[in-house]
Protein backbone atom coordinates (compact mmCIF):
# COMPACT_ATOMS: atom_id res chain seq x y z
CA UNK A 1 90.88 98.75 101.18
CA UNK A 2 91.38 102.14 100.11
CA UNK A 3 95.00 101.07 98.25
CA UNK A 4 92.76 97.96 96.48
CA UNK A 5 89.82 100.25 95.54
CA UNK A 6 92.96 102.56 93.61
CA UNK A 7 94.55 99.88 91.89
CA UNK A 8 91.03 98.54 90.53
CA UNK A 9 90.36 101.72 89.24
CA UNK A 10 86.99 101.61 91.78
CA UNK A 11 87.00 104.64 92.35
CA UNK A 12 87.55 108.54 91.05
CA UNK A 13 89.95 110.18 94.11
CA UNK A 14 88.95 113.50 94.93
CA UNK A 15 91.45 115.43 96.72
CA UNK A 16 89.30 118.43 99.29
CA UNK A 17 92.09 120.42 100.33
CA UNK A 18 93.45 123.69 99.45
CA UNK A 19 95.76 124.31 96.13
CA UNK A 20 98.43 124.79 98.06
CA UNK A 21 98.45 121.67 100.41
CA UNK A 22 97.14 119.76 97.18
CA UNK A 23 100.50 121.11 95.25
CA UNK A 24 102.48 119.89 98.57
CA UNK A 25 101.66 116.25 97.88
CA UNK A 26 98.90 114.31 96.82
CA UNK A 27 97.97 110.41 95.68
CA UNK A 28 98.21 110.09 91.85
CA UNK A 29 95.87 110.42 89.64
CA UNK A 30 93.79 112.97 91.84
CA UNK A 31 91.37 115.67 90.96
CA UNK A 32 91.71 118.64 93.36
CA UNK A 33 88.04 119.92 94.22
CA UNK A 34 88.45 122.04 97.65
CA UNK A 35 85.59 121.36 100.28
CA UNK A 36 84.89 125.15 99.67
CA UNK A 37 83.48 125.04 96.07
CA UNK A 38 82.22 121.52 96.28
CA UNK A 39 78.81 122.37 96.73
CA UNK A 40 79.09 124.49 93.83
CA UNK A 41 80.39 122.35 91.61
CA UNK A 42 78.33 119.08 92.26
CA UNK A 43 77.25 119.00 88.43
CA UNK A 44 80.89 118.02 87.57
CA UNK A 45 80.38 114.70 89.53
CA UNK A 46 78.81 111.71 88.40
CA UNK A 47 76.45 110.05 91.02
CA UNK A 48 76.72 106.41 89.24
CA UNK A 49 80.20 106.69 89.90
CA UNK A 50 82.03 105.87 93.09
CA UNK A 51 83.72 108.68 94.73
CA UNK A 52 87.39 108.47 97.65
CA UNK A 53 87.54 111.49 99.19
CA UNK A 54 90.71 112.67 100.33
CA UNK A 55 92.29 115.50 103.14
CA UNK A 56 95.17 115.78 105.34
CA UNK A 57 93.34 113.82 108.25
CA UNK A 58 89.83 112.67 106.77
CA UNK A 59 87.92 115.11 108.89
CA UNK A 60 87.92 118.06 105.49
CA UNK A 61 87.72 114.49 103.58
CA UNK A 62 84.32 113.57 105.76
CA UNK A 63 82.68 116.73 105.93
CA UNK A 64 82.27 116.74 101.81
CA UNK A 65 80.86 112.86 101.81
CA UNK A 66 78.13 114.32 104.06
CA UNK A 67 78.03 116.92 101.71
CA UNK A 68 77.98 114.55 98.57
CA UNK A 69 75.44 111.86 99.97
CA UNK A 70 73.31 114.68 100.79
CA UNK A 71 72.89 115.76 97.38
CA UNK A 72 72.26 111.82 96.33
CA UNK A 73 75.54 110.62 96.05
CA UNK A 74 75.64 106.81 97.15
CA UNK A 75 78.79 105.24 96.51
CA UNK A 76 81.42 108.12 98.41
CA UNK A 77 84.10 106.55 100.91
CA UNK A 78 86.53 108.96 103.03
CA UNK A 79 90.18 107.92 103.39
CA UNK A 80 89.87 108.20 107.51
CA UNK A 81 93.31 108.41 107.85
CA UNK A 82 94.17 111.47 105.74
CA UNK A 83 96.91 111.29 103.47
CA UNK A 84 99.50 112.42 106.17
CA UNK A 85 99.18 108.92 107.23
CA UNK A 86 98.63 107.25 103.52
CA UNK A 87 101.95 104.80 103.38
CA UNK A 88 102.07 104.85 99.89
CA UNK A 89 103.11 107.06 96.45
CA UNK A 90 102.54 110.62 96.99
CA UNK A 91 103.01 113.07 93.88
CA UNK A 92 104.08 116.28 94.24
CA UNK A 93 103.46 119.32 91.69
C-alpha cells in the first residue's frame, strides 16, 4: 500500500531519523525531518496534505504520527516495517 501511495504521488514521505542514518539510505524523494525537531517544526507541514512517515523499524516512524495527529494532523500513515525491511529503491547520499 505504502509502494502504491508513492507511485500516486499520495503522499509527502517524511524520513524521522538521524542525518546520518538518513545519508546511509533512504526512499527517494524524501524530506529528512528527525523525530527530535519535529515538534518544532510543525509549521513547515501542511495538515491538508497526507503525510508517510518513515524510520529504520516504524517504531521512531510511529512515535512522530502520534506526535503529528496530536497537533491536528489527519491524514499521517507510518511505514510499520521500517525501511530496513522496505524491498524496494533506496537512495543513498
Amino acid at each position: 500500500t505504502a509502494k502504491e501511495m508513492i507511485d500516486n504521488d499520495e503522499v509527502v514521505i517524511i524520513d524521522v531519523r538521524t542525518q546520518e542514518e538518513y545519508d546511509e539510505g533512504h526512499l527517494p524523494n524524501s524530506t529528512l525531518l528527525p523525530l527530535d525537531e519535529i515538534e518544532d517544526r510543525l509549521s513547515e507541514l501542511d495538515k491538508d496534505k497526507a503525510y508517510l512517515l518513515v524510520c529504520n523499524s516504524g517504531n521512531k516512524s510511529g512515535q512522530a504520527g502520534e506526535i503529528l495527529g496530536e497537533n491536528g494532523f489527519e491524514k499521517v500513515y507510518n511505514l510499520e516495517t521500517g525501511i530496513k525491511k522496505w524491498p524496494y529503491e533506496i537512495e543513498e547520499n
